[in-house]
Structures are given as structure tokens and as C-alpha cells.
N, C-alpha and C. Protein backbone atom coordinates (compact mmCIF):
# COMPACT_ATOMS: atom_id res chain seq x y z
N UNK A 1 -26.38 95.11 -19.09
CA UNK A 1 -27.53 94.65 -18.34
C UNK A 1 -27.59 95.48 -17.06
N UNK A 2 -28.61 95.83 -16.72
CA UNK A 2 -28.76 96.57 -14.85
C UNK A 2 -30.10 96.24 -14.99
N UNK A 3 -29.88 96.51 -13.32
CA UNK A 3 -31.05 95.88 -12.73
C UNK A 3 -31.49 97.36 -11.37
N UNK A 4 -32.85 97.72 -11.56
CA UNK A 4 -33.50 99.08 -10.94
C UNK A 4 -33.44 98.33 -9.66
N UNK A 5 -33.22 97.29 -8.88
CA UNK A 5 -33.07 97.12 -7.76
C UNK A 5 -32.62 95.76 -7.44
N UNK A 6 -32.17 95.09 -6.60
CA UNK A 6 -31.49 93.83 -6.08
C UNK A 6 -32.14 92.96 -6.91
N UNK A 7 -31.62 91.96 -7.50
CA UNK A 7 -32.34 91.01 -8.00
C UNK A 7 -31.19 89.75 -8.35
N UNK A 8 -31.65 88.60 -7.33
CA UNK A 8 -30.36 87.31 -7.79
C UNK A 8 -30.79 87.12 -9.28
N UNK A 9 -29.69 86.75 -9.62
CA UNK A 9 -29.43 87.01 -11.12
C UNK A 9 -28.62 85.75 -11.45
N UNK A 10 -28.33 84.50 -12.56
CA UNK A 10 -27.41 83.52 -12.85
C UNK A 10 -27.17 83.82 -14.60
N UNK A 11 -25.78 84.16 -15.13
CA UNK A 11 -25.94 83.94 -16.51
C UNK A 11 -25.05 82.98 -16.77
N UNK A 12 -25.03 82.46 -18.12
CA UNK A 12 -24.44 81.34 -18.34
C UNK A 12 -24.06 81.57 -19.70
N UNK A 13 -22.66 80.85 -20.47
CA UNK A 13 -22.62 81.16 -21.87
C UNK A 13 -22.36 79.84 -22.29
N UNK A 14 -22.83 78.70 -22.81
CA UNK A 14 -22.04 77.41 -23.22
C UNK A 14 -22.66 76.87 -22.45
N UNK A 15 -23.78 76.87 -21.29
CA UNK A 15 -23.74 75.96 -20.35
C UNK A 15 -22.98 76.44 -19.03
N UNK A 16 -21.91 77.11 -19.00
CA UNK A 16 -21.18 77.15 -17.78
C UNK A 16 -21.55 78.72 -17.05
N UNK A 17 -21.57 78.99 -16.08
CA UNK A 17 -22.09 79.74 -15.00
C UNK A 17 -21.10 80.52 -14.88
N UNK A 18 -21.39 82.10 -15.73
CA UNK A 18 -20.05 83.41 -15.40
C UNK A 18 -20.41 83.77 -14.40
N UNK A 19 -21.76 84.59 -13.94
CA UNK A 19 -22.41 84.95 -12.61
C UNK A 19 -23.05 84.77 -11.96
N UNK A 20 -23.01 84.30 -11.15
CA UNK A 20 -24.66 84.05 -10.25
C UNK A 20 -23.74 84.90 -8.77
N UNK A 21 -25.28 86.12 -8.31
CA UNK A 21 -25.60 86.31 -7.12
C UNK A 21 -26.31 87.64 -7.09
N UNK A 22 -26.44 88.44 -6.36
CA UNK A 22 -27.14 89.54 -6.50
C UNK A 22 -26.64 90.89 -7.55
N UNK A 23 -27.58 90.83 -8.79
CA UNK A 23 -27.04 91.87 -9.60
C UNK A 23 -28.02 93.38 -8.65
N UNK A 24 -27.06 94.86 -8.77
CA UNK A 24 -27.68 95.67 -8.29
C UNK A 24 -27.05 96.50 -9.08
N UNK A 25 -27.29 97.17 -9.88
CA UNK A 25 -26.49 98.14 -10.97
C UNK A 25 -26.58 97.62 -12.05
N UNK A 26 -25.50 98.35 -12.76
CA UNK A 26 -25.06 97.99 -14.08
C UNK A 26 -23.78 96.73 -13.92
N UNK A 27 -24.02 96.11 -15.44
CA UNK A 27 -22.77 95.30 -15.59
C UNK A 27 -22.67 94.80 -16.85
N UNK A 28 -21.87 94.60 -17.86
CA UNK A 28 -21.67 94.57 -19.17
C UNK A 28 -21.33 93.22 -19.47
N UNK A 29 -22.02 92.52 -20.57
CA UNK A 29 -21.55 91.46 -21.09
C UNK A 29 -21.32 91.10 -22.21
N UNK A 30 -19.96 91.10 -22.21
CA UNK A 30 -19.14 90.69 -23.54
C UNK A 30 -19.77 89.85 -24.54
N UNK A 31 -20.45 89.79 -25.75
CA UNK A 31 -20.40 89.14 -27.21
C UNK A 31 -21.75 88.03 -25.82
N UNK A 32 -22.97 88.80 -26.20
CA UNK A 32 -24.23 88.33 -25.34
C UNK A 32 -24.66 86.61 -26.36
N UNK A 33 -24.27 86.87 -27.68
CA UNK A 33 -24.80 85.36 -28.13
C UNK A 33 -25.00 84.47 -27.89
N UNK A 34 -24.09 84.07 -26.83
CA UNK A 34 -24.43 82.73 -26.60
C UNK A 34 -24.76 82.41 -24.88
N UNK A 35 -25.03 83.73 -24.37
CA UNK A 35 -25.59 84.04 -22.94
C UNK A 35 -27.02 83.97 -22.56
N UNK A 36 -27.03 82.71 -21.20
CA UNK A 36 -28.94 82.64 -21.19
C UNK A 36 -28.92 83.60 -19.67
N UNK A 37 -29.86 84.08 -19.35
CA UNK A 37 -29.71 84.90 -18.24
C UNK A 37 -30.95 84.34 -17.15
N UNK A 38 -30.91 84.41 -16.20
CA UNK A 38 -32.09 83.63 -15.04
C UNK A 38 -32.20 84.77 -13.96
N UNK A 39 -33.28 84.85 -13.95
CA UNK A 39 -33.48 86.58 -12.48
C UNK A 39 -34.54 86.20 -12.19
N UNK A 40 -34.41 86.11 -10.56
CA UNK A 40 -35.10 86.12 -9.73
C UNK A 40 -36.36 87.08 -9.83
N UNK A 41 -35.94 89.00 -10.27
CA UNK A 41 -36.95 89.57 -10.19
C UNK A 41 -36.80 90.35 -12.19
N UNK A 42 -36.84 88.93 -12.78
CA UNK A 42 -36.68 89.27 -14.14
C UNK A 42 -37.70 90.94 -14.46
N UNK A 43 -38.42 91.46 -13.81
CA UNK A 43 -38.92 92.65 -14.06
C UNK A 43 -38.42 94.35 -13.99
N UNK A 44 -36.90 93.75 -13.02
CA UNK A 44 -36.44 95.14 -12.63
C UNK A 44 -34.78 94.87 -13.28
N UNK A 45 -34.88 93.75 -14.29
CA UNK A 45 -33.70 93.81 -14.99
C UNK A 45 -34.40 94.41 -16.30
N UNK A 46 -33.23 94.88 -17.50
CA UNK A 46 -33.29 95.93 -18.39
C UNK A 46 -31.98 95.48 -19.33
N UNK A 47 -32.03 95.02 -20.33
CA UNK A 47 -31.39 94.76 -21.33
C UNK A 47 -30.61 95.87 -22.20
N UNK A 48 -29.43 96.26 -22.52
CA UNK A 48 -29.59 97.58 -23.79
C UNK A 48 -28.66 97.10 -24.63
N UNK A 49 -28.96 96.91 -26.19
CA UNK A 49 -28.00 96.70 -26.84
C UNK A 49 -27.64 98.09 -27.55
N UNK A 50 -26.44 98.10 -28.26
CA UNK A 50 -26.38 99.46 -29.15
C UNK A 50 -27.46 99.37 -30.41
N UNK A 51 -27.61 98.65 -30.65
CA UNK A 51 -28.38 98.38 -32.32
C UNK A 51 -29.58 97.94 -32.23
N UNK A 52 -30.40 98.00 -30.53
CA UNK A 52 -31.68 96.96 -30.56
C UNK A 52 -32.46 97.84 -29.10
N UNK A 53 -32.03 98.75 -28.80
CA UNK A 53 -32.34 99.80 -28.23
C UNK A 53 -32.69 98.63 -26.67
N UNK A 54 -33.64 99.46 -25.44
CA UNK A 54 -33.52 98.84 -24.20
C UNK A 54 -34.94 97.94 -24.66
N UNK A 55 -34.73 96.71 -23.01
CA UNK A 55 -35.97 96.00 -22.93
C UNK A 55 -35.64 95.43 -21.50
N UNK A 56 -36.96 95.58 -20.83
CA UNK A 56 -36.89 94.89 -20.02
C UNK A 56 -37.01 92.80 -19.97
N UNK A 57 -36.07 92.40 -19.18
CA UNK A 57 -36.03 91.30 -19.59
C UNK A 57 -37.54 90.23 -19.07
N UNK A 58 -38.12 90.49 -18.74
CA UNK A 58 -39.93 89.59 -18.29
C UNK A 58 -40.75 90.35 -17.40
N UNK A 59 -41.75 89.82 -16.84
CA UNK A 59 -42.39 90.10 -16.16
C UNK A 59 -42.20 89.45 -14.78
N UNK A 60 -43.19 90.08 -13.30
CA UNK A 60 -42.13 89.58 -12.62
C UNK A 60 -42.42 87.81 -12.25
N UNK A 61 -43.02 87.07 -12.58
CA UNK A 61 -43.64 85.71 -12.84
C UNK A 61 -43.22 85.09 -13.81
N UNK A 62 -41.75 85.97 -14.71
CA UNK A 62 -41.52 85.36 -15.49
C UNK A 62 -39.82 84.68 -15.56
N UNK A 63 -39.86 83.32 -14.59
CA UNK A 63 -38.87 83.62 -13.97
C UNK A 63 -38.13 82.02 -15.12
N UNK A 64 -37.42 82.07 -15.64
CA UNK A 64 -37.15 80.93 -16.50
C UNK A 64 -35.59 82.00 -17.19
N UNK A 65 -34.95 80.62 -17.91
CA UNK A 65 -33.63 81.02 -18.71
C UNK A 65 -34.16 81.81 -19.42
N UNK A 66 -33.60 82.90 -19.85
CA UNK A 66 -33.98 83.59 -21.07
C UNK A 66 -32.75 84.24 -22.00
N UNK A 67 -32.76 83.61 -23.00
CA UNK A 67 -31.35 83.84 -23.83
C UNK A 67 -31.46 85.67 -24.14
N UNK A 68 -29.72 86.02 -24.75
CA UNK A 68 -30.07 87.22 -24.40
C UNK A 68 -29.43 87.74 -25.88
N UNK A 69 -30.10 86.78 -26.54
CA UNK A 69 -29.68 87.14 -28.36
C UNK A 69 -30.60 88.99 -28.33
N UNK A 70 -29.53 89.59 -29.47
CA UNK A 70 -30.19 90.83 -29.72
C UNK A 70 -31.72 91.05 -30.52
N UNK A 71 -31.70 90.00 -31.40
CA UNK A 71 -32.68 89.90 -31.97
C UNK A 71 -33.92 89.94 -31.44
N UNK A 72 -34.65 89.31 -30.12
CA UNK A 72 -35.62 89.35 -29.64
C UNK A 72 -36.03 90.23 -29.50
């Protein structure tokens, strides 16, 4: 996951809270299945899987959990 500029960021896997605070870079997350992700500026975050190529994760109004299955 990275993010093109500051953006508070919360992910969660199970319910429980691995990160929350300002993502600014890159940062990798282990076996994403069962990870929902929440960003403040969901527009300047960027998703990449190996097998599902990049995506940005919303627009910037699009500010809600958003699971981070590869499939989408």
C-alpha cells in the first residue's frame, strides 16, 4: 500500500486495529484478506497486488472501510 502524500490512514484485520496514523510512503501488508483499510485522503492511497496489478483505493469523498481483498 503507499500513499502519494500524507494521508491518516486506520487498517484493521479481524476487527482489531494494526495501524492507525499518518501513512506517507510505502508499507506492506502481510496476507491482505482479511484487512479493511479507512483513509482519510482515500485518493492518494494506491493498492498493488502481484496478481491484480495497481488501484487506487477511492475517490477523495470516498471516505468509508474498504476491504482490501485482491479480487476487487
Amino acid at each position: 500500500i503507499r500513499s502519494g502524500g500524507p494521508s491518516w490512514s486506520v487498517w484493521r484485520r479481524g476487527g482489531i486495529v494494526e495501524f492507525g496514523g499518518l501513512l506517507n510512503g510505502e508499507r506492506r501488508i502481510e496476507s491482505p484478506d482479511l484487512v479493511a483499510f479507512y483513509a482519510g485522503r482515500p485518493d492518494l492511497v494506491q493498492l498493488s497486488y502481484p496478481d491484480a496489478g495497481t488501484r487506487t483505493l477511492g475517490a477523495v469523498n470516498d471516505i468509508r472501510w474498504i476491504p482490501l481483498n485482491p479480487e476487487r
